[in-house]
N, C-alpha and C. Protein backbone atom coordinates (compact mmCIF):
# COMPACT_ATOMS: atom_id res chain seq x y z
N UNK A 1 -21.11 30.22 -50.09
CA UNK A 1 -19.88 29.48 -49.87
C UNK A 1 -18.83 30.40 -49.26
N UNK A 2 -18.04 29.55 -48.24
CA UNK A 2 -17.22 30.90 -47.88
C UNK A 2 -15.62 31.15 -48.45
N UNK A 3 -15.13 32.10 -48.43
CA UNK A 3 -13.97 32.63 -49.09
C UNK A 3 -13.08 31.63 -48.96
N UNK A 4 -12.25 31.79 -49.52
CA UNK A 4 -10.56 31.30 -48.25
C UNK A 4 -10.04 32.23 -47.41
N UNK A 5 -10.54 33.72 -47.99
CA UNK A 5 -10.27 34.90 -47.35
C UNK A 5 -10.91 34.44 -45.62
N UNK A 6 -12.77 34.22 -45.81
CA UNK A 6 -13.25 34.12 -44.81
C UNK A 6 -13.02 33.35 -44.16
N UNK A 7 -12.77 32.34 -44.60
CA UNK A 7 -12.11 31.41 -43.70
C UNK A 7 -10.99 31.41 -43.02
N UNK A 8 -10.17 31.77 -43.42
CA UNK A 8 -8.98 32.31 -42.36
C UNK A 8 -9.18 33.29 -41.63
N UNK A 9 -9.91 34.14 -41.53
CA UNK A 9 -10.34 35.23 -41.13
C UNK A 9 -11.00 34.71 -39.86
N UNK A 10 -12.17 33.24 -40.18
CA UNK A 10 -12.52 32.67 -38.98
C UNK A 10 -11.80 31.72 -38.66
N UNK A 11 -11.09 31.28 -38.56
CA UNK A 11 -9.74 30.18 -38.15
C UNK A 11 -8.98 31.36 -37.15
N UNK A 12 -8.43 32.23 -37.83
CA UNK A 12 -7.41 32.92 -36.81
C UNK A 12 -8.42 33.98 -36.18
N UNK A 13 -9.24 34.50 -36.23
CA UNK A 13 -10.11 35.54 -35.14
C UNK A 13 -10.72 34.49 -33.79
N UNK A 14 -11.48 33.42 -34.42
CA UNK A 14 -11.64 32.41 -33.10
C UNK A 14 -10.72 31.69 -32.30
N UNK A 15 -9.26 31.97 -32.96
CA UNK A 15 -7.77 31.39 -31.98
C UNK A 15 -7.75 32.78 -30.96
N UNK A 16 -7.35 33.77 -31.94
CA UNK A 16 -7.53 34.95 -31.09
C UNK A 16 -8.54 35.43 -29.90
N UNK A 17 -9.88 35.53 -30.64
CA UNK A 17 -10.45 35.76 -29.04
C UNK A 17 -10.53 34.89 -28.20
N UNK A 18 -10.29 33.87 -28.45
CA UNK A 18 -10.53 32.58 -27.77
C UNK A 18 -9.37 32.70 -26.45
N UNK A 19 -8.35 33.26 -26.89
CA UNK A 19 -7.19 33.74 -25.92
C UNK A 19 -7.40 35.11 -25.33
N UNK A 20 -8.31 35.44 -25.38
CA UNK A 20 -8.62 36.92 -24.58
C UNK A 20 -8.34 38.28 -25.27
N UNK A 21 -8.05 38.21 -26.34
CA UNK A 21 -7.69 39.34 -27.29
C UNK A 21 -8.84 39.64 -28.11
N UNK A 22 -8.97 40.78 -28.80
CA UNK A 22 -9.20 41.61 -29.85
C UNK A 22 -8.61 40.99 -31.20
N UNK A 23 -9.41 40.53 -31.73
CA UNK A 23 -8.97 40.43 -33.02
C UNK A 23 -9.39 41.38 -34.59
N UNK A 24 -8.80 42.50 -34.95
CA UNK A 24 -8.58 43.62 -35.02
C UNK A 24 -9.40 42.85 -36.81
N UNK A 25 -8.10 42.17 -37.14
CA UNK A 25 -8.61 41.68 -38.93
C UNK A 25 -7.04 41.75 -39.22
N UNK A 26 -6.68 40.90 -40.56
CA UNK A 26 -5.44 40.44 -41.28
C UNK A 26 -5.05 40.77 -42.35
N UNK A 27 -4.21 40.76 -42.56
CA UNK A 27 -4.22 41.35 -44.69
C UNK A 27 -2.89 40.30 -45.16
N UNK A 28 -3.60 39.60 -45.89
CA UNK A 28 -2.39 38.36 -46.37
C UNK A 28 -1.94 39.06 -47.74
N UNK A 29 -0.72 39.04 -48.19
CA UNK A 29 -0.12 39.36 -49.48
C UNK A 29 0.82 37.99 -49.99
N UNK A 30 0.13 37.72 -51.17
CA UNK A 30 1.26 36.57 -51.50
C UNK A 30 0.36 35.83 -52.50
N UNK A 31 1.14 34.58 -53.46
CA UNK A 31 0.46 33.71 -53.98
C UNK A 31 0.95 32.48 -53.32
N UNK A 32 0.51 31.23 -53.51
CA UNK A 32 0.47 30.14 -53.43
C UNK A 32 2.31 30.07 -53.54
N UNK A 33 2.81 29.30 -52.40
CA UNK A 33 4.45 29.48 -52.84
C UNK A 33 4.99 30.19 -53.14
N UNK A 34 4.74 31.86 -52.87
CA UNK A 34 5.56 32.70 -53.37
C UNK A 34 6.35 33.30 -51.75
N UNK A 35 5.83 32.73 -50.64
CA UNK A 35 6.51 33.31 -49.57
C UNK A 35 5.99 34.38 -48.80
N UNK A 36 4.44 34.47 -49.25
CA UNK A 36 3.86 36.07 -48.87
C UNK A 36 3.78 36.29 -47.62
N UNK A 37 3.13 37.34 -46.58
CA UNK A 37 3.39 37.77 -45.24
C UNK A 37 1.82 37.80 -45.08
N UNK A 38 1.47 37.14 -43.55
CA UNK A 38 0.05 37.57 -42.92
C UNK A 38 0.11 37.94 -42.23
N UNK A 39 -0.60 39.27 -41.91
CA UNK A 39 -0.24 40.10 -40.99
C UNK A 39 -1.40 39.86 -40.14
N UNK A 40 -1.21 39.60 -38.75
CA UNK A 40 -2.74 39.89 -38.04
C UNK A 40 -2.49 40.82 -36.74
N UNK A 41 -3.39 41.60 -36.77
CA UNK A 41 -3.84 42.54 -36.14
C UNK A 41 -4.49 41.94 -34.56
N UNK A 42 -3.72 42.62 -33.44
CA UNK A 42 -4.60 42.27 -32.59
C UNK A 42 -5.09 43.35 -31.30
N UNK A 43 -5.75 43.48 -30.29
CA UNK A 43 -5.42 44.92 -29.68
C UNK A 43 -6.68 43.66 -28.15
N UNK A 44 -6.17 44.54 -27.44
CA UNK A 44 -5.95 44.72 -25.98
C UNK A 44 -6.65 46.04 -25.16
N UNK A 45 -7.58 45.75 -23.99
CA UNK A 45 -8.32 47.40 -23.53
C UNK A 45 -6.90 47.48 -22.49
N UNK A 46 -5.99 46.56 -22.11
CA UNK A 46 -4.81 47.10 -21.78
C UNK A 46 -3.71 47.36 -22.32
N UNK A 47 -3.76 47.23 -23.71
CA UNK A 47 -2.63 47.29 -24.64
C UNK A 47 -2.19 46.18 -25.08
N UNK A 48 -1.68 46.42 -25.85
CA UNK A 48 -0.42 45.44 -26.12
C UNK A 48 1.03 45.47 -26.24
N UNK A 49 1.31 44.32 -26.00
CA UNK A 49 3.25 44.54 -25.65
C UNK A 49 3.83 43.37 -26.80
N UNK A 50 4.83 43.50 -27.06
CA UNK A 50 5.87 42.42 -27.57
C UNK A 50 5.29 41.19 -27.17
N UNK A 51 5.69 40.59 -25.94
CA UNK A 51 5.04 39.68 -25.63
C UNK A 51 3.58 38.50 -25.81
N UNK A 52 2.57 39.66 -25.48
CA UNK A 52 1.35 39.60 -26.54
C UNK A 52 1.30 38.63 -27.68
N UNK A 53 2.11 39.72 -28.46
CA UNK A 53 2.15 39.31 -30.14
C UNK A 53 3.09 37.84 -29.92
N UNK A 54 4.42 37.83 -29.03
CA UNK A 54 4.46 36.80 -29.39
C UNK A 54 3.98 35.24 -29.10
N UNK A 55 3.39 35.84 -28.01
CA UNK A 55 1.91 34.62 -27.49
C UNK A 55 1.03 34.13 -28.43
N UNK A 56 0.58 35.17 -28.95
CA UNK A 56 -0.47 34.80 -30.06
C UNK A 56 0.26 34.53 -31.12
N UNK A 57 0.98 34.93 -31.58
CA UNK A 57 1.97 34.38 -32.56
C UNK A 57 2.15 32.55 -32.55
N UNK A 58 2.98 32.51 -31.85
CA UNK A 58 2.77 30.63 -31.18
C UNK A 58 1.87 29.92 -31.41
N UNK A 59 0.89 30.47 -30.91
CA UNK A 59 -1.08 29.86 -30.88
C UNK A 59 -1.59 29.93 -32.01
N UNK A 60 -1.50 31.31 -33.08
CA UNK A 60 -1.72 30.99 -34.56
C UNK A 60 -0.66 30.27 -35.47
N UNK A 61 0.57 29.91 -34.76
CA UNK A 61 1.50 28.97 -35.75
C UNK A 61 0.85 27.68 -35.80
N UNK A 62 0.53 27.55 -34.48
CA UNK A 62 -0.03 25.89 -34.35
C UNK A 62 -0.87 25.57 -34.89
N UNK A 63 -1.99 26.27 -34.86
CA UNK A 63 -3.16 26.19 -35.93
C UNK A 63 -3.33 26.26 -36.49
N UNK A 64 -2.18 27.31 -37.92
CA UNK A 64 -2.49 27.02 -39.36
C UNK A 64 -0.94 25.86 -39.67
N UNK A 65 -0.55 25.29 -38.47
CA UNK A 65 0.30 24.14 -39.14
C UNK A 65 -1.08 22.66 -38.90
N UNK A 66 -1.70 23.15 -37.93
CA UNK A 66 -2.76 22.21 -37.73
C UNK A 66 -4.00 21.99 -39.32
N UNK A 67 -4.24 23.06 -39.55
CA UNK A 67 -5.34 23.59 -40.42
C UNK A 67 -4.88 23.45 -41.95
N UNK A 68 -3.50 24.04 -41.95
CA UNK A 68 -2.81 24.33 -43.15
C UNK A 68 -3.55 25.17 -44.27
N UNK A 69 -3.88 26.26 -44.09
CA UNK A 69 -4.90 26.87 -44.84
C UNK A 69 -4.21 27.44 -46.14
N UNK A 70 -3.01 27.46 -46.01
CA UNK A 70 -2.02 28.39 -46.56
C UNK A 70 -0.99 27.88 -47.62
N UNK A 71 -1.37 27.56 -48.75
CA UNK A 71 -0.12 26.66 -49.53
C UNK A 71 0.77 27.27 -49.18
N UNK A 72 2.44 26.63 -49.37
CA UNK A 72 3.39 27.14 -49.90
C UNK A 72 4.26 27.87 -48.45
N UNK A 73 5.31 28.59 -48.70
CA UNK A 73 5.68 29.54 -47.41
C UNK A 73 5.01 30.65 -47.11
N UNK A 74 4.69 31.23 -46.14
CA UNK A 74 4.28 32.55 -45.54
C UNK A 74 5.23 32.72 -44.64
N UNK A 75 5.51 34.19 -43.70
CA UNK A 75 6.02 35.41 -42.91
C UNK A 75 4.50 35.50 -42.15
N UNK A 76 4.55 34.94 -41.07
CA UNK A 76 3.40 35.47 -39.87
C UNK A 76 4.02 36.69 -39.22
N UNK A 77 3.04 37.80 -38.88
CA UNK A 77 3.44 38.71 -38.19
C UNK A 77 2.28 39.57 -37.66
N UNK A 78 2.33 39.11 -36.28
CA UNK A 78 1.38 40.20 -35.23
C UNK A 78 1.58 40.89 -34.61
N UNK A 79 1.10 42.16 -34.51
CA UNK A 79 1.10 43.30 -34.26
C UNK A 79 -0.33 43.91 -33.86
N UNK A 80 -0.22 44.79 -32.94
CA UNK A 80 -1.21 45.91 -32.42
C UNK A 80 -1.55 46.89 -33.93
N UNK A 81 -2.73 47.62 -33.22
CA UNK A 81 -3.14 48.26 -34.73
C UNK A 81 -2.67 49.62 -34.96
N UNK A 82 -1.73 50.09 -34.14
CA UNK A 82 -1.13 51.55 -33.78
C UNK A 82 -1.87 52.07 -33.80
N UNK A 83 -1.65 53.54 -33.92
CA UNK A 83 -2.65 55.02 -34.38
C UNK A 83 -3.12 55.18 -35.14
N UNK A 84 -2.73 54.10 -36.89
CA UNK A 84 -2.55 54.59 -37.59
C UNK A 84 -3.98 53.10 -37.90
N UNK A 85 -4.74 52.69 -37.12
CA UNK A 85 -5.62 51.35 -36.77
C UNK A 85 -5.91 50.95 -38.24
N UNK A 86 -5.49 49.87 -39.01
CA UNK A 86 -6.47 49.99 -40.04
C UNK A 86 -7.54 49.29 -39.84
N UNK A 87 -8.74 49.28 -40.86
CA UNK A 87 -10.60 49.63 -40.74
C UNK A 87 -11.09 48.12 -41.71
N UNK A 88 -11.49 46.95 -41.20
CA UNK A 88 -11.48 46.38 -42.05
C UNK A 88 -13.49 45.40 -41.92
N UNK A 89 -13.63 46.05 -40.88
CA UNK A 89 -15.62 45.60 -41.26
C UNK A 89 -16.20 46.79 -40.75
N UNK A 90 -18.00 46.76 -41.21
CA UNK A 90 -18.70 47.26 -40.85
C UNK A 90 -18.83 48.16 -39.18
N UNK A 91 -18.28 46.87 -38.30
CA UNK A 91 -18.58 47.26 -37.09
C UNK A 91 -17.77 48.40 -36.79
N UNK A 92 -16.23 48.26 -37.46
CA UNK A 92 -15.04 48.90 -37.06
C UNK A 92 -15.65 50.16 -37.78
N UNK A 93 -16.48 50.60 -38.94
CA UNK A 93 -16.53 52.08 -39.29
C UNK A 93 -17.61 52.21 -38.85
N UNK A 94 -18.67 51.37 -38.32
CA UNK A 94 -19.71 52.16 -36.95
C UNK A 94 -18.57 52.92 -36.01
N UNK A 95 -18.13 51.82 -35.04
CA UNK A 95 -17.21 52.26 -33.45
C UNK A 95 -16.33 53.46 -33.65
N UNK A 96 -15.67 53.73 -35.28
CA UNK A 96 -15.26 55.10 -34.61
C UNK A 96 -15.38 55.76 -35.55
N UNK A 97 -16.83 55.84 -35.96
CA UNK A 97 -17.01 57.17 -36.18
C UNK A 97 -16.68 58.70 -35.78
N UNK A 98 -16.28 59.44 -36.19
CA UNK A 98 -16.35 60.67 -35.36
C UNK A 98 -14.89 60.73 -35.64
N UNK A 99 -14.31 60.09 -36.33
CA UNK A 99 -12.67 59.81 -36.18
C UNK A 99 -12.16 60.03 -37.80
N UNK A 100 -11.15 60.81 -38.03
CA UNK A 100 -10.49 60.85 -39.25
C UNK A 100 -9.83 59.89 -39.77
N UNK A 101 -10.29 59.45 -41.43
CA UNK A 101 -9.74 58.23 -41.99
C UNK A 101 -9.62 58.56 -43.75
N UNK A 102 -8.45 57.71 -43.57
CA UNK A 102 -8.05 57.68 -45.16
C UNK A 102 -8.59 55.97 -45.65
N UNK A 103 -9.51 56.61 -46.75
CA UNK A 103 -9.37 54.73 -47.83
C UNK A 103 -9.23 55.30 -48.81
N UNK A 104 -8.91 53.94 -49.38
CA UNK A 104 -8.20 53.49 -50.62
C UNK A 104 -9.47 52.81 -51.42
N UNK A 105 -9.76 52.85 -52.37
CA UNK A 105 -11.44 52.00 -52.96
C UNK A 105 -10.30 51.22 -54.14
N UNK A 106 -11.08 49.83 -54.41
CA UNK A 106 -9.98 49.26 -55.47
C UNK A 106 -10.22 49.48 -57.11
N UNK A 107 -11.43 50.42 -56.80
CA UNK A 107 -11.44 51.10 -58.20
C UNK A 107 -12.15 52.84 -58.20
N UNK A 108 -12.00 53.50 -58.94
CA UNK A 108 -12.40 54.65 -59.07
C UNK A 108 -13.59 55.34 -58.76
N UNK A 109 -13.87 55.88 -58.40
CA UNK A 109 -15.34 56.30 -57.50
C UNK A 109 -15.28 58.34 -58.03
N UNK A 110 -15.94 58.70 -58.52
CA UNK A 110 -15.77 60.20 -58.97
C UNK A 110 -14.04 60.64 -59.11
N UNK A 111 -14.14 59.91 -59.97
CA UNK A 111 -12.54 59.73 -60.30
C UNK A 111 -11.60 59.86 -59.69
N UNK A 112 -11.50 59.03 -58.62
CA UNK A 112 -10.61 59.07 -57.68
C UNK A 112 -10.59 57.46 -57.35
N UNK A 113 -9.37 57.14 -56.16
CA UNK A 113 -9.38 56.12 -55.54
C UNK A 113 -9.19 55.98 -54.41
N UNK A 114 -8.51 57.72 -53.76
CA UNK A 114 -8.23 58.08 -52.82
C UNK A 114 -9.13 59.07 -51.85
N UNK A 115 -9.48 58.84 -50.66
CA UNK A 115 -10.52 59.77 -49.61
C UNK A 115 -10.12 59.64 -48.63
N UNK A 116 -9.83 60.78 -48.18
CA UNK A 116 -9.55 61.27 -46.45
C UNK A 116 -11.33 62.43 -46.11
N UNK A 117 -11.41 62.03 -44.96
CA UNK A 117 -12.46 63.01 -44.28
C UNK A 117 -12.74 62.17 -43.10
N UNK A 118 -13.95 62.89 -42.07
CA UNK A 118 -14.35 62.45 -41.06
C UNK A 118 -15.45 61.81 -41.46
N UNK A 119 -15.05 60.20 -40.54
CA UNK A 119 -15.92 59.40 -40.81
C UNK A 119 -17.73 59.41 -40.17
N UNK A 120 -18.53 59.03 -40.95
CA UNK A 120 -19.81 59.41 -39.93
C UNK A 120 -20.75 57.82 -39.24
N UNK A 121 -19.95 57.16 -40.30
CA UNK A 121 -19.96 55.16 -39.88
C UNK A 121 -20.70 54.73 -41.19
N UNK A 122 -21.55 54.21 -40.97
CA UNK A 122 -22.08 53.22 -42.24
C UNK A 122 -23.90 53.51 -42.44
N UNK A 123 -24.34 53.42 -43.94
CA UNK A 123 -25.54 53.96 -44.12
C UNK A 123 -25.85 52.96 -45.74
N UNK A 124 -26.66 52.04 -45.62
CA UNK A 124 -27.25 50.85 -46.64
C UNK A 124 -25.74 50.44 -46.91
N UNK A 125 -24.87 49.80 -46.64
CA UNK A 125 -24.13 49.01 -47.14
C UNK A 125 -22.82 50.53 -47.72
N UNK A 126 -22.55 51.73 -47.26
CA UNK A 126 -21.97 52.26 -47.27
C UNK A 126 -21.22 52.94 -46.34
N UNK A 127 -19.56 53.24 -46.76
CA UNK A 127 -19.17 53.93 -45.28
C UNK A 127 -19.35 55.41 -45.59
N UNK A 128 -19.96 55.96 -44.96
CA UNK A 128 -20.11 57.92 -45.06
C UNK A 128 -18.73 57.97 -44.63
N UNK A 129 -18.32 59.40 -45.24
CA UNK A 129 -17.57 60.12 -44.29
C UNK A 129 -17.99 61.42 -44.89
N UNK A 130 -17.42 62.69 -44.28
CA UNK A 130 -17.17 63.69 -44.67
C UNK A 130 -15.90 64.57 -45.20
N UNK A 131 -15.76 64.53 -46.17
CA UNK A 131 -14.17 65.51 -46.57
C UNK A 131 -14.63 66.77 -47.56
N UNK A 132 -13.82 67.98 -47.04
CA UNK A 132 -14.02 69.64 -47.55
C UNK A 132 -15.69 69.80 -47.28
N UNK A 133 -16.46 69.11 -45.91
CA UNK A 133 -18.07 69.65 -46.20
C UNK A 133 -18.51 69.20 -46.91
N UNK A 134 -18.32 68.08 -47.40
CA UNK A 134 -19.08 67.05 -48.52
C UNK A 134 -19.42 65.71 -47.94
N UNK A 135 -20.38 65.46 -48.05
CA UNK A 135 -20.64 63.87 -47.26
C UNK A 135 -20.55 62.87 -48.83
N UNK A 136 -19.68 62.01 -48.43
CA UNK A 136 -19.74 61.48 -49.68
C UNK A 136 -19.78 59.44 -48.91
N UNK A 137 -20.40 58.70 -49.97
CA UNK A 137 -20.79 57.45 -49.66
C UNK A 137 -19.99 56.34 -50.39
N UNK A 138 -18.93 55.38 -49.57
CA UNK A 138 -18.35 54.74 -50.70
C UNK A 138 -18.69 53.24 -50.17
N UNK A 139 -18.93 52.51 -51.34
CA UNK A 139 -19.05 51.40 -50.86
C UNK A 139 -18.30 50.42 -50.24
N UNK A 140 -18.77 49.56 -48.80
CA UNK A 140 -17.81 48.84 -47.92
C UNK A 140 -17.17 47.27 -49.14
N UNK A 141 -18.14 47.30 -50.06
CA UNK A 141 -17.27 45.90 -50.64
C UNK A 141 -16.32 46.48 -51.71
N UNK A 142 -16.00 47.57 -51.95
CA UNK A 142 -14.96 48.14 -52.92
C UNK A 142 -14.03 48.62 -52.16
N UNK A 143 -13.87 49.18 -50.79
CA UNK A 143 -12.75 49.34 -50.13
C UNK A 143 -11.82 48.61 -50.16
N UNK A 144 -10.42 48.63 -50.68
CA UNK A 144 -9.01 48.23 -50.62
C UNK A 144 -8.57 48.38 -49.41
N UNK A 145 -8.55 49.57 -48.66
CA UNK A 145 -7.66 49.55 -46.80
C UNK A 145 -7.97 50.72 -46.50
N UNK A 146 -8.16 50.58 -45.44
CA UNK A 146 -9.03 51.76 -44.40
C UNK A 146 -8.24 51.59 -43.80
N UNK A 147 -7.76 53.06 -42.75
CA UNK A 147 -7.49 53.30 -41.65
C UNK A 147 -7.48 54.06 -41.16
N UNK A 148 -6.94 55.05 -39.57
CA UNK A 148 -7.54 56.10 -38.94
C UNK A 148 -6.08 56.57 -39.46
N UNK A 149 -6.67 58.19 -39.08
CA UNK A 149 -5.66 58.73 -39.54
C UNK A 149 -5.66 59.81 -38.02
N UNK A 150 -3.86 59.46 -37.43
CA UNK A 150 -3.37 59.65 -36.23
C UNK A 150 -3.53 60.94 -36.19
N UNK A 151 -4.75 61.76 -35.53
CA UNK A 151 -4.38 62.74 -34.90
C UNK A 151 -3.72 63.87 -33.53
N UNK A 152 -2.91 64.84 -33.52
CA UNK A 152 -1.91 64.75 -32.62
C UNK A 152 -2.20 66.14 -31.94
């Protein structure tokens, strides 16, 4: 059965590419009527501008006033994935591997919750990375938020 998560996830990614974009992934915060914010992520092999976002912005208003997936009030807000990209499927910690990233796991893993190292992508249902020369394996369905970490 699918989420409500997944389902919005496929409601607004098929508005998105459907308009020629990248659809990066979303992170909704909120309950039912509490006013929460959805953020969606989108990216461009020419970038993205203001504009962009507020194109697609428009095109996903219409469709979750069409769809209504969303009790209550929400804060829509799209945006590019900066430098700072966050990591939210499988494919995304294949593609950049080789790339420095911080996650967050939503529970404790060798007593921690926190890992930065270089990522090496994904291995049985895990994302590798490497941090201090240690390859360590955390699982992709316990990750809380991934993202790259901007190097300069």
């Amino acid at each position: 059965m699918e989420s409500a998560s997944d389902s919005l996830n496929s409601l607004i990614g098929a508005t998105v590419e459907s308009m020629g974009f990248e659809f990066v992934g979303l992170e909704y915060g909120g309950q039912a009527g509490s006013g929460g914010l959805l953020r969606v992520y989108i990216d461009h092999a020419d970038g993205i501008d203001v504009d962009d976002c507020a194109y697609v912005s428009h095109q996903i208003s219409g469709v979750l006033d069409v769809e209504d997936p969303i009790q209550g009030n929400y804060t829509l807000e799209v945006s590019s994935p900066g430098l700072d990209r966050p990591l939210f499927s499988k494919r995304d910690f294949e593609r950049f591997a080789g790339r420095r990233v911080s996650i967050k796991l939503r529970v404790k893993l060798q007593d921690r919750r926190r890992f930065e190292g270089l990522l090496q992508g994904m291995r049985e249902g895990h994302v590798v990375l490497v941090e201090e020369g240690v390859e360590i394996s955390l699982p992709l369905d316990q990750i809380e938020k991934a993202r790259l970490v901007p190097e300069f």
